[in-house]
N, C-alpha and C. Protein backbone atom coordinates (compact mmCIF):
# COMPACT_ATOMS: atom_id res chain seq x y z
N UNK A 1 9.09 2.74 36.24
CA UNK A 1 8.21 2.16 35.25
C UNK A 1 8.53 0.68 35.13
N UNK A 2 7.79 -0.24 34.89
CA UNK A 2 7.64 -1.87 35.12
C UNK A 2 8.07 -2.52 33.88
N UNK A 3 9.05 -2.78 33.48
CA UNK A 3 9.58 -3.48 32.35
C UNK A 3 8.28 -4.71 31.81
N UNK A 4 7.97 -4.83 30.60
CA UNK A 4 7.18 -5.64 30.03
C UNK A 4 8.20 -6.99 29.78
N UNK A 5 7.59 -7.92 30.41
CA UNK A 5 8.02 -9.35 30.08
C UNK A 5 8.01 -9.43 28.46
N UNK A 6 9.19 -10.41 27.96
CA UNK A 6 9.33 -10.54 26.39
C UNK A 6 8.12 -11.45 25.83
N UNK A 7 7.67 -11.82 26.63
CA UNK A 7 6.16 -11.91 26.04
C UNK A 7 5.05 -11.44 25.66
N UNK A 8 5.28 -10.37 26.62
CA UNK A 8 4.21 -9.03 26.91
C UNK A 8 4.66 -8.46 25.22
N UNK A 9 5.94 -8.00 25.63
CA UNK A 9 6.54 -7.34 24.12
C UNK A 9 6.00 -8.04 23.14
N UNK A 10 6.39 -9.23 22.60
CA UNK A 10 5.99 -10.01 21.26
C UNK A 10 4.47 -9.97 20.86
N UNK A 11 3.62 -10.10 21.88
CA UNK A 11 2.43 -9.77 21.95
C UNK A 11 1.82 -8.25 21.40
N UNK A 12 2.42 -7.63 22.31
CA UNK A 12 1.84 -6.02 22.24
C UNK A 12 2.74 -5.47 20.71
N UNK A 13 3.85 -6.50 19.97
CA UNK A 13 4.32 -5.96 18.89
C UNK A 13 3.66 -6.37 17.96
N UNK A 14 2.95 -7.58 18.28
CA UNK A 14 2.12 -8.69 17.24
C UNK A 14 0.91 -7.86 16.85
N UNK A 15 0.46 -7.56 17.97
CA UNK A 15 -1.14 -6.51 17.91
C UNK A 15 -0.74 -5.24 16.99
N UNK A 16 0.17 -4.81 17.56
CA UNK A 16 0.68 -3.37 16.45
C UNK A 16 0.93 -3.34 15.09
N UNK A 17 1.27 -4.58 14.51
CA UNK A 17 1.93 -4.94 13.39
C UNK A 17 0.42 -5.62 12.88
N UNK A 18 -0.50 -6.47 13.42
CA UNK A 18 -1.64 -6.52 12.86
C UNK A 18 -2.46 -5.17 12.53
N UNK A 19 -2.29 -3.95 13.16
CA UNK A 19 -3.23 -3.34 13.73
C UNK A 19 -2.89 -2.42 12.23
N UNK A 20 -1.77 -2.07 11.92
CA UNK A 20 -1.14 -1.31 11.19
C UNK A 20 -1.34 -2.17 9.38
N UNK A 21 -1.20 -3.25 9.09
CA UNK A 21 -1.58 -4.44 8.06
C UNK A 21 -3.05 -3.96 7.86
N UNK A 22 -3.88 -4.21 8.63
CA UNK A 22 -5.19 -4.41 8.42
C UNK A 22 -5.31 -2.12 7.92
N UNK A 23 -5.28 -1.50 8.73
CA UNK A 23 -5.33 -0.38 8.21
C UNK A 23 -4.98 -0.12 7.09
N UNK A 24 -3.43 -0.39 6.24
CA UNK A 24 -2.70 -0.55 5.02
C UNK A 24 -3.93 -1.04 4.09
N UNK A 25 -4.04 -2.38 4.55
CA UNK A 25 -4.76 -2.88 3.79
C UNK A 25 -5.95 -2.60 3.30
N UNK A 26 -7.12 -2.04 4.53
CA UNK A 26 -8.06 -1.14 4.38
C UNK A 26 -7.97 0.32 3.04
N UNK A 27 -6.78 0.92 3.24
CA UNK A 27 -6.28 2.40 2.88
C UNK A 27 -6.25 1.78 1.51
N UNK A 28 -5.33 1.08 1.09
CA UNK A 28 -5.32 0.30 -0.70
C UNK A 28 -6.00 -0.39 -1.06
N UNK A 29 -6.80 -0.88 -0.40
CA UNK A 29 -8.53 -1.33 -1.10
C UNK A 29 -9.30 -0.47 -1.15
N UNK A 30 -9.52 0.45 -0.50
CA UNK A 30 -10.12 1.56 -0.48
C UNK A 30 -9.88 2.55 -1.62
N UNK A 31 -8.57 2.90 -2.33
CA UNK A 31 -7.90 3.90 -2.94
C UNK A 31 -7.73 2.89 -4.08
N UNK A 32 -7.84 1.62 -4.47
CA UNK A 32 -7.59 1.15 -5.67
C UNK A 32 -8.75 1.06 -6.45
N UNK A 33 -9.77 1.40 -5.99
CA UNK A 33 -10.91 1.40 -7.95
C UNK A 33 -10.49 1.80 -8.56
N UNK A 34 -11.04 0.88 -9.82
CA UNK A 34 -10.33 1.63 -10.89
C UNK A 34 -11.88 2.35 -11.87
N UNK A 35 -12.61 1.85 -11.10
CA UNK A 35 -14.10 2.74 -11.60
C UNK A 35 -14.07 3.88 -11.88
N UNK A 36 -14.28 4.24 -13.30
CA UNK A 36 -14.45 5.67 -13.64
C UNK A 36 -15.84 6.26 -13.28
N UNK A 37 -16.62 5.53 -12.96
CA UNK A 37 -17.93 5.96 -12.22
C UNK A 37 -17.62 6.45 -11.08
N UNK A 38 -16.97 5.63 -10.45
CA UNK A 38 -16.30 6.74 -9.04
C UNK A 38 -16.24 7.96 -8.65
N UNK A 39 -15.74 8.34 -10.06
CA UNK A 39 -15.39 10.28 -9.91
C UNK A 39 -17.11 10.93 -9.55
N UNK A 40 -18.29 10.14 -9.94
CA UNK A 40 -19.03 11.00 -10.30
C UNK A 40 -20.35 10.60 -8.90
N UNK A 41 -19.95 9.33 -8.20
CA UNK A 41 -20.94 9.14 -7.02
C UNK A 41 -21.07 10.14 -6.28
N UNK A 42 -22.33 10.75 -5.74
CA UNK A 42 -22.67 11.43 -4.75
C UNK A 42 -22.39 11.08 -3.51
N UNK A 43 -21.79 12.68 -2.81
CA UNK A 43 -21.17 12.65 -1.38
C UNK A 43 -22.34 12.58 -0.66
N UNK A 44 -22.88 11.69 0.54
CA UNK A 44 -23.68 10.95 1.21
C UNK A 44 -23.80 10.68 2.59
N UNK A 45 -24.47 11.05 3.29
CA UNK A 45 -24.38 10.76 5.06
C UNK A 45 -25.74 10.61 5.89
N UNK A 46 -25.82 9.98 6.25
CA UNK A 46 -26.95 9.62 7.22
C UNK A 46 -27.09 10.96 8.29
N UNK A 47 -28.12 11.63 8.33
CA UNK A 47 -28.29 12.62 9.69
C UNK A 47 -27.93 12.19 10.86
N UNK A 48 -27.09 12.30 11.51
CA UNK A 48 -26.92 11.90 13.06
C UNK A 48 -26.25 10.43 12.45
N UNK A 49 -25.81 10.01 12.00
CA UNK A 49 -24.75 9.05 11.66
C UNK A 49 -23.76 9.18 11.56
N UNK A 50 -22.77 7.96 11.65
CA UNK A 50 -21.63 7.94 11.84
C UNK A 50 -20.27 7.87 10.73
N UNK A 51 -20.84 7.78 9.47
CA UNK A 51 -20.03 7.58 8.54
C UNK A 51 -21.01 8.36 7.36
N UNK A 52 -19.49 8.63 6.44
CA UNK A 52 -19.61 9.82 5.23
C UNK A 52 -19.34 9.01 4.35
N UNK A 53 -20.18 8.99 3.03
CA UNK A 53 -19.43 8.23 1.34
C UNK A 53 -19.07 9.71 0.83
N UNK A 54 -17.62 9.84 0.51
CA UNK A 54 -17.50 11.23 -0.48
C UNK A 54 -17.02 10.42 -1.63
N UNK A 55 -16.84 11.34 -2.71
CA UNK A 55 -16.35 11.26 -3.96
C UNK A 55 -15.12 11.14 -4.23
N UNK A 56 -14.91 10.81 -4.66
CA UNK A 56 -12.75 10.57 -5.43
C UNK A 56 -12.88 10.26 -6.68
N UNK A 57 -11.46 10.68 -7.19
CA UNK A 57 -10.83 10.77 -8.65
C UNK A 57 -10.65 9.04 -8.59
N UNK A 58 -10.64 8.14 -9.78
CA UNK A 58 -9.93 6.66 -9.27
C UNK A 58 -8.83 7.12 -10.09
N UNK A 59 -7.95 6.20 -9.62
CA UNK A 59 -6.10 6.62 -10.27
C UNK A 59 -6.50 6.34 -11.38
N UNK A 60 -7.11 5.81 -12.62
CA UNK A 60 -7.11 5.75 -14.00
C UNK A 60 -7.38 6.98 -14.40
N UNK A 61 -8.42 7.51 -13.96
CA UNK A 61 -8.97 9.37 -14.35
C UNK A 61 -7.52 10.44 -13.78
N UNK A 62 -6.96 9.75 -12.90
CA UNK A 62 -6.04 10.72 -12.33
C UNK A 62 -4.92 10.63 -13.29
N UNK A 63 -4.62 9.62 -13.77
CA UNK A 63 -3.15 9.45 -14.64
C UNK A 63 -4.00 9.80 -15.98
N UNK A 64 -5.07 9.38 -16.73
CA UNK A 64 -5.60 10.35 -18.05
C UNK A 64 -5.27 11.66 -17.55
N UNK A 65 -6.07 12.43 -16.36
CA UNK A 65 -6.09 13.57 -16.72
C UNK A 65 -4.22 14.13 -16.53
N UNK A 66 -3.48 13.58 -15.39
CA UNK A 66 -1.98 13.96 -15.86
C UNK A 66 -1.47 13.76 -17.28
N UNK A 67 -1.71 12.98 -17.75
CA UNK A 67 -1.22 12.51 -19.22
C UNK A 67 -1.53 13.31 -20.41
N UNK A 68 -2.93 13.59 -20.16
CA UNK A 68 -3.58 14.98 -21.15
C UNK A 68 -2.70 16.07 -20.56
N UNK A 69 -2.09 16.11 -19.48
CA UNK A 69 -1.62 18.07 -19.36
C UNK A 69 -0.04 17.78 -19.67
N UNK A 70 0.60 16.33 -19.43
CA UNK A 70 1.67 16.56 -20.00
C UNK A 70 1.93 16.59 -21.62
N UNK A 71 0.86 15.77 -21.98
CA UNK A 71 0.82 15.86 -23.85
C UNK A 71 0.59 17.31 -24.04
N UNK A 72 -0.25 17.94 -23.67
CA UNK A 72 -0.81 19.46 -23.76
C UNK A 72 0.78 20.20 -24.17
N UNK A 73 1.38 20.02 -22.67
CA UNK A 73 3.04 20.70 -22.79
C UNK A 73 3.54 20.32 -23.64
N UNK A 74 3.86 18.64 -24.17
CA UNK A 74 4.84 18.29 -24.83
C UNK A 74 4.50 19.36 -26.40
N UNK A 75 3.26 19.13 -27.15
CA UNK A 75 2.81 19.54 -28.31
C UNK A 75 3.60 20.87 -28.15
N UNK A 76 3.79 21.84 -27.24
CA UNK A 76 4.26 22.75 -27.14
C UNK A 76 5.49 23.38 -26.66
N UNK A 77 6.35 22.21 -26.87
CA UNK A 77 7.82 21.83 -26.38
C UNK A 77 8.09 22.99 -25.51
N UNK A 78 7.29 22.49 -24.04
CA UNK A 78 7.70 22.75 -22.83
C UNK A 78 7.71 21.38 -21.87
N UNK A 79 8.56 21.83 -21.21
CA UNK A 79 9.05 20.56 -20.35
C UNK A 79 8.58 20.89 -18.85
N UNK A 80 7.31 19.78 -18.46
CA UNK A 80 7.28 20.53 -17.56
C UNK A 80 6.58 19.13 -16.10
N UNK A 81 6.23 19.06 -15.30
CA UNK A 81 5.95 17.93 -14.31
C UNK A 81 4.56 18.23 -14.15
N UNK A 82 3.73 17.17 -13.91
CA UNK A 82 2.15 17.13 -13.53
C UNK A 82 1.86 16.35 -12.73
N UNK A 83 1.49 16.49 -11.39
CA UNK A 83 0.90 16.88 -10.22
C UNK A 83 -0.39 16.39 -9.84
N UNK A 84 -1.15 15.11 -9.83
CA UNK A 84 -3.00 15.20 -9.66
C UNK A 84 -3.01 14.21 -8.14
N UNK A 85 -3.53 15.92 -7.23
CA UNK A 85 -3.92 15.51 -6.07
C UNK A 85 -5.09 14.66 -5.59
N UNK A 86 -5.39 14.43 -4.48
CA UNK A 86 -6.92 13.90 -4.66
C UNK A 86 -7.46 14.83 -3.46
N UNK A 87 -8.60 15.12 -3.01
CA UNK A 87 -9.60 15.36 -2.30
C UNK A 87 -9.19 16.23 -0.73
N UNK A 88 -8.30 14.99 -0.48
CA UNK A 88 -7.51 15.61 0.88
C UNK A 88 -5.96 15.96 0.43
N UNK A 89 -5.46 16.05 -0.50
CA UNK A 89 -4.16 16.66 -1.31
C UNK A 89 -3.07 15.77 -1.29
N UNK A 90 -3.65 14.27 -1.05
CA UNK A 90 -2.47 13.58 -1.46
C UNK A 90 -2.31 13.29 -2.85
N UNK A 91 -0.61 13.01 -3.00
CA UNK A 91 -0.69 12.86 -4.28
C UNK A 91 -1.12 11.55 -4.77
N UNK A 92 -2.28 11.51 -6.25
CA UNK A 92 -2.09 10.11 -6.68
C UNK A 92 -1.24 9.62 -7.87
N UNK A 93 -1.32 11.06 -8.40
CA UNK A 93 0.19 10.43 -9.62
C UNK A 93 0.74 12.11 -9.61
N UNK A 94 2.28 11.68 -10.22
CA UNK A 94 2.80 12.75 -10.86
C UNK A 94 3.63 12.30 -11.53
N UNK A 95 3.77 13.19 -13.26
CA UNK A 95 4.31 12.53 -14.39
C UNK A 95 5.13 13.96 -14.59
N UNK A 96 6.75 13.58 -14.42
CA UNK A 96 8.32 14.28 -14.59
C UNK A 96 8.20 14.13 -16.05
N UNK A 97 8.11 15.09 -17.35
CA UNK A 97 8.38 15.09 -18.25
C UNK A 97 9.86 14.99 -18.70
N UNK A 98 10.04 14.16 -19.65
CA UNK A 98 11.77 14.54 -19.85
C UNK A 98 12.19 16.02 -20.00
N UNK A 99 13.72 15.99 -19.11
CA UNK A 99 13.58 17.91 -19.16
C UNK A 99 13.42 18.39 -18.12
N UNK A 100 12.12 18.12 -17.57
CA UNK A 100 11.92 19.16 -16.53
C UNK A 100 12.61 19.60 -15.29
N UNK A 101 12.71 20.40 -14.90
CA UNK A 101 13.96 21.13 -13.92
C UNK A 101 13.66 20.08 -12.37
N UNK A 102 14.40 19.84 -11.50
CA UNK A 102 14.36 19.27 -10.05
C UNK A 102 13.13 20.21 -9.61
N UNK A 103 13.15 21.41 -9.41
CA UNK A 103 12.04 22.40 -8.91
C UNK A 103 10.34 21.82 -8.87
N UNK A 104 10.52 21.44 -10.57
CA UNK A 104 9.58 21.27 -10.93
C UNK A 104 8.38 20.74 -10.32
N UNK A 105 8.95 19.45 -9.81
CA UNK A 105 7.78 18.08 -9.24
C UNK A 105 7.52 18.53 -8.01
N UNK A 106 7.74 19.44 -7.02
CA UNK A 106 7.48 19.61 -5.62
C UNK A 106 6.59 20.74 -6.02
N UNK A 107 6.86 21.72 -6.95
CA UNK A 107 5.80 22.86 -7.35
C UNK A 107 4.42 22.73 -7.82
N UNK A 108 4.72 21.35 -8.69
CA UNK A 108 3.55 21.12 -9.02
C UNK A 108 2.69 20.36 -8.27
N UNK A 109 2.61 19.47 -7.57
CA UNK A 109 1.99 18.96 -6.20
C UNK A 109 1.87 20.11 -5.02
N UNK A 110 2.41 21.39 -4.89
CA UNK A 110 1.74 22.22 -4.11
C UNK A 110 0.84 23.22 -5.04
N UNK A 111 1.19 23.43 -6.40
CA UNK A 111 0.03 24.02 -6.66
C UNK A 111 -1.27 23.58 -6.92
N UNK A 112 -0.75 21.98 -6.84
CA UNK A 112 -2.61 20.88 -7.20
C UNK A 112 -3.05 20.89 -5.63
N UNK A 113 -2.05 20.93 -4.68
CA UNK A 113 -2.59 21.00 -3.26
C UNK A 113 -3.34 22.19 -2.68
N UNK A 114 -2.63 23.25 -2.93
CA UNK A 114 -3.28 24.34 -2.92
C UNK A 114 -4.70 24.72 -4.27
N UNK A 115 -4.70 24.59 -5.08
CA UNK A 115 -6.11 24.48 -5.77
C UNK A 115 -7.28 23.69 -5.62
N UNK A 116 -7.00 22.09 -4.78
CA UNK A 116 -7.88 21.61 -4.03
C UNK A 116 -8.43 21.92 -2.96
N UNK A 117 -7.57 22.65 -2.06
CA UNK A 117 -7.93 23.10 -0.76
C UNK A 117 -8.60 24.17 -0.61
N UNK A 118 -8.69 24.95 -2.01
CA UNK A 118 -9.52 26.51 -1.87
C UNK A 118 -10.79 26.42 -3.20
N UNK A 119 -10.48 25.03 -3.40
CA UNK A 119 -11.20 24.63 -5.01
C UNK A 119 -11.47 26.12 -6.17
N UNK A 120 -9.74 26.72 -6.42
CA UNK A 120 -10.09 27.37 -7.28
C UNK A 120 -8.77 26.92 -7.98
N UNK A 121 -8.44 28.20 -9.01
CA UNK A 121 -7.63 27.69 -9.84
C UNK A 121 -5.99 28.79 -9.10
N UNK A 122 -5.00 28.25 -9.28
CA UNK A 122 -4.65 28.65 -8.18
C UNK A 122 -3.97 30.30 -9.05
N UNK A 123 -4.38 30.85 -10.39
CA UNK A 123 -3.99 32.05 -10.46
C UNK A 123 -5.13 33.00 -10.03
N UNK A 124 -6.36 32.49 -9.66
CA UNK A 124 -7.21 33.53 -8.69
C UNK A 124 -6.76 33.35 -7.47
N UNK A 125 -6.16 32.19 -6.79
CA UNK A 125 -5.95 32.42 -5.22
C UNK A 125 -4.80 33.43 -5.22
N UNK A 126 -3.56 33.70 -6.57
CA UNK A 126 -2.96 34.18 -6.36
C UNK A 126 -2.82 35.80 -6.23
N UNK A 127 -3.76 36.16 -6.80
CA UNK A 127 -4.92 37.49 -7.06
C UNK A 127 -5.17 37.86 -5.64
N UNK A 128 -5.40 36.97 -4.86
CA UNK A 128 -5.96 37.18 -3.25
C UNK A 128 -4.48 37.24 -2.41
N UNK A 129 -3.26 37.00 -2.50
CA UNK A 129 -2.41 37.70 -1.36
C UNK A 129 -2.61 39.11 -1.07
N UNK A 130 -3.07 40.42 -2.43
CA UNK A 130 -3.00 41.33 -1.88
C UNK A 130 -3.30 42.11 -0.98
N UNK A 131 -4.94 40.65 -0.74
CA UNK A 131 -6.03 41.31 0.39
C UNK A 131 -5.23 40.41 1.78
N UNK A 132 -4.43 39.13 1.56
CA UNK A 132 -4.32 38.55 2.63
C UNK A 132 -3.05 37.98 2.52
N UNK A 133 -2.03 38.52 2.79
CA UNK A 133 -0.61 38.20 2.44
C UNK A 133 -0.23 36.92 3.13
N UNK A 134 -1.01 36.70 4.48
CA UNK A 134 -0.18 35.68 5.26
C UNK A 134 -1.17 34.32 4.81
N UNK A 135 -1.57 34.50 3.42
CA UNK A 135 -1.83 33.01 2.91
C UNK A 135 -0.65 32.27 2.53
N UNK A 136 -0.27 33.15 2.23
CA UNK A 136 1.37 32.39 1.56
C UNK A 136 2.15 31.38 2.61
N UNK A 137 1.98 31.83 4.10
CA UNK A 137 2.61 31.03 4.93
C UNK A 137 1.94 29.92 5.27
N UNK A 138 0.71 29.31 4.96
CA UNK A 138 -0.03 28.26 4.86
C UNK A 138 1.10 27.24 4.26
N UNK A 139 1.75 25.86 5.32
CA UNK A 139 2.17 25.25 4.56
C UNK A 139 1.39 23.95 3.82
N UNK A 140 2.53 23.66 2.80
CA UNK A 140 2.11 22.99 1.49
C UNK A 140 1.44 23.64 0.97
N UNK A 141 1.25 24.90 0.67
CA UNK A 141 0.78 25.62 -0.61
C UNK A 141 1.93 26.41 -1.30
N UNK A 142 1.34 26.64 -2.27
CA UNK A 142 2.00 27.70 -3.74
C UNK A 142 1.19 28.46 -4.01
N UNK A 143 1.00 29.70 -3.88
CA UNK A 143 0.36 30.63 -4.77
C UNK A 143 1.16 31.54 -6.10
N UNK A 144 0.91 30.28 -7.07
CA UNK A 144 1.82 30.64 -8.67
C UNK A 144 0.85 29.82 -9.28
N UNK A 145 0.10 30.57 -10.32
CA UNK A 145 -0.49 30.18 -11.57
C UNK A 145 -0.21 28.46 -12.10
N UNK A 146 -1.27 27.68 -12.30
CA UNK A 146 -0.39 26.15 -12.44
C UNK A 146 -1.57 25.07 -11.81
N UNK A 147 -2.08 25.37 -11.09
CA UNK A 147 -3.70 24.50 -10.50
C UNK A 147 -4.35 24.65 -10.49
N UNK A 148 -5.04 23.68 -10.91
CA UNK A 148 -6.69 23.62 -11.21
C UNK A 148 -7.43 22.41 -10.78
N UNK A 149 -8.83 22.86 -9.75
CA UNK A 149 -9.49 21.91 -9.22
C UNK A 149 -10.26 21.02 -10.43
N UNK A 150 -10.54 20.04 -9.80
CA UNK A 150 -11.63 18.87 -10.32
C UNK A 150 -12.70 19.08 -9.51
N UNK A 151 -13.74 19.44 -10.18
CA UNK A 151 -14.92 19.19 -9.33
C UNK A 151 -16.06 18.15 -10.10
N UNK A 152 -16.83 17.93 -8.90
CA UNK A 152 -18.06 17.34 -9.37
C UNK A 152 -19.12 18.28 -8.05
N UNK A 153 -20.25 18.48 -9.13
CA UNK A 153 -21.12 19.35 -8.53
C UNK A 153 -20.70 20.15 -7.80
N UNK A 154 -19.64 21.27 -8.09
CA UNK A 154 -19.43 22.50 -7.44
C UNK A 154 -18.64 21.34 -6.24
N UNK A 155 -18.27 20.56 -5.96
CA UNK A 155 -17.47 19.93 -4.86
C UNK A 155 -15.70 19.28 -5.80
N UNK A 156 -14.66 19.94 -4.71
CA UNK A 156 -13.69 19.42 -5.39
C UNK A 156 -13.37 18.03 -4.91
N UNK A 157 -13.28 17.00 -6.09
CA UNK A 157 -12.65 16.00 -5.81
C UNK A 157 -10.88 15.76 -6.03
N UNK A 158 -10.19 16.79 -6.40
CA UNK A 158 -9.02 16.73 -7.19
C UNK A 158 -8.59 17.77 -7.37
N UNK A 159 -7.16 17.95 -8.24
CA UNK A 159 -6.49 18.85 -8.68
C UNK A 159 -5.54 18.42 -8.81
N UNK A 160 -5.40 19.31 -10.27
CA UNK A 160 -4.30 18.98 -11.41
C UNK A 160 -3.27 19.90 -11.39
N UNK A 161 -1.85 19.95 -11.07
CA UNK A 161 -0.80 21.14 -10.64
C UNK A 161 0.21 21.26 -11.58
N UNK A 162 0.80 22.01 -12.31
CA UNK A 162 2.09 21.58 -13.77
C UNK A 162 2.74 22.71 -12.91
N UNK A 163 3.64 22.55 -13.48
CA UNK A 163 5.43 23.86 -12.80
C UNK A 163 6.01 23.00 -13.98
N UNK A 164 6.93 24.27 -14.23
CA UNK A 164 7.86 24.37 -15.34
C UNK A 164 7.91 24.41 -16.53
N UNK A 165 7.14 24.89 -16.91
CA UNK A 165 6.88 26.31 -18.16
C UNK A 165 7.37 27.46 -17.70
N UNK A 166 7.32 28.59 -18.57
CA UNK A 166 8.29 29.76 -18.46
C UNK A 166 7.15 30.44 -17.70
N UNK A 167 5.93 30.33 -17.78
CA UNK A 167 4.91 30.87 -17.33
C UNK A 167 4.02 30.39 -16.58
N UNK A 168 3.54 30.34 -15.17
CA UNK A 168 2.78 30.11 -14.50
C UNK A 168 1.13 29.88 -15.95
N UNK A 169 1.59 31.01 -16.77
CA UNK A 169 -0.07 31.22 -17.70
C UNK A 169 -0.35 29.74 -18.36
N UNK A 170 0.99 29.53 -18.42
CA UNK A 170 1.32 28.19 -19.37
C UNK A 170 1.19 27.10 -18.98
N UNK A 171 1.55 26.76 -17.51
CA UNK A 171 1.60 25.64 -16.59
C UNK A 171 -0.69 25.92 -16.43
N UNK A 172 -0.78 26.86 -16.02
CA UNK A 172 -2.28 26.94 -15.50
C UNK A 172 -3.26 25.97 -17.09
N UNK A 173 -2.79 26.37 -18.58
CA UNK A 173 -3.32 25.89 -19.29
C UNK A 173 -2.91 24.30 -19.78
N UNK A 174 -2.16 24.23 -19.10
CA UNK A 174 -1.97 22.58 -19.44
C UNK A 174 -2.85 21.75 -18.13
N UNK A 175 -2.39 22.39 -17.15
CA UNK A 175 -3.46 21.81 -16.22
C UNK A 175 -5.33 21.64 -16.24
N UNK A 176 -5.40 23.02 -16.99
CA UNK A 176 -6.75 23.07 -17.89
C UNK A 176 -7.28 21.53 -18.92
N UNK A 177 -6.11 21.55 -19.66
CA UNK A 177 -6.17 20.83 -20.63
C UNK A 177 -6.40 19.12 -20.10
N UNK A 178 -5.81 19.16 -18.77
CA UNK A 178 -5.89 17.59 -18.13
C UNK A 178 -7.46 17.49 -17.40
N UNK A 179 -7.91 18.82 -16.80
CA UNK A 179 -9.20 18.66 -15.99
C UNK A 179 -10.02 18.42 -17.34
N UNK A 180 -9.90 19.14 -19.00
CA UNK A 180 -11.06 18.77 -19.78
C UNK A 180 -11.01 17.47 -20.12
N UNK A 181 -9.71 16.86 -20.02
CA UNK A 181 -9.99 15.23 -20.36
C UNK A 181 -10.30 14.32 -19.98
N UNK A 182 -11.17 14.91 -18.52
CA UNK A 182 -11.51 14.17 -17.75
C UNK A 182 -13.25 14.81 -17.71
N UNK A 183 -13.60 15.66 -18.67
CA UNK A 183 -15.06 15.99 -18.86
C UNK A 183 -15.12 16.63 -17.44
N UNK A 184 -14.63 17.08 -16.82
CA UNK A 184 -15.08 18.30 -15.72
C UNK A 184 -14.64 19.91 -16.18
């Protein structure tokens, strides 16, 4: 194989390091509105075209609606972490209540991941291992009571995930409590 002259290199590292900037940069202009109208634009595509407009949570709706499910817990002195995925299940915030166990914050980002990805709430997906056990091995999911999608028009844009309450029932209603404060 033909060694690249250190010019070749500086060059072909220059292009990579632009190439990678401009994407970054693309990805956080893209992901920073702070438009609460956002949540609610219609998903959009030209027939036989090349590009899709979908819908997203903007991080202001995403940290209200975490903030409503951790107040939800606090009022009810449980300590517990909240979780709000977006669309394709990355996370855009998650808020560690004081208290809450190490467990906590990784549980609750797979149960907002897993409730986006099946857009239900994730104590009905959990209802469904009995018919299909090897959902469970799907990774990055949780099937434990605790997520709940965001939708707009029957389409999920989101999901809200809590762990660490004594009860999955408990974690599922605080997560409730963050999707209503966001009027979905």
């Amino acid at each position: 194989m033909k060694k690249l002259s250190r010019r070749a290199r500086i060059a072909t590292g220059g292009a990579v390091l632009a190439a990678v900037a401009a994407g970054t940069f693309g990805t956080v202009s893209a992901n920073a509105s702070s438009s609460a109208s956002a949540a609610a634009a219609p998903v959009a595509s030209e027939k036989g075209g090349s590009t899709v407009t979908s819908t997203h949570l903007s991080i202001d709706a995403a940290t209200k609606g975490a903030q409503a499910a951790l107040d939800a817990a606090e009022k009810e002195n449980q300590k517990v972490t909240v979780a709000v995925v977006d669309r394709n299940g990355n996370t855009l915030v998650t808020l560690r209540g004081d208290g809450a166990g190490p467990q906590s914050y990784e549980s609750a980002e797979r149960k907002a991941y897993t409730a986006v990805s099946w857009n239900a709430p994730t104590s009905e997906l959990a209802k469904r291992l009995a018919q299909t056990p090897n959902l469970k091995d799907i990774p990055g999911t949780l099937f434990l009571a605790g997520g709940t999608p965001v939708d707009v028009k029957g389409a999920p844009v989101a999901a809200i995930g809590v762990a660490g309450a004594p009860s999955g029932d408990l974690d599922e209603k605080f997560a409730a409590a963050g999707v209503a404060a966001l009027g979905h």
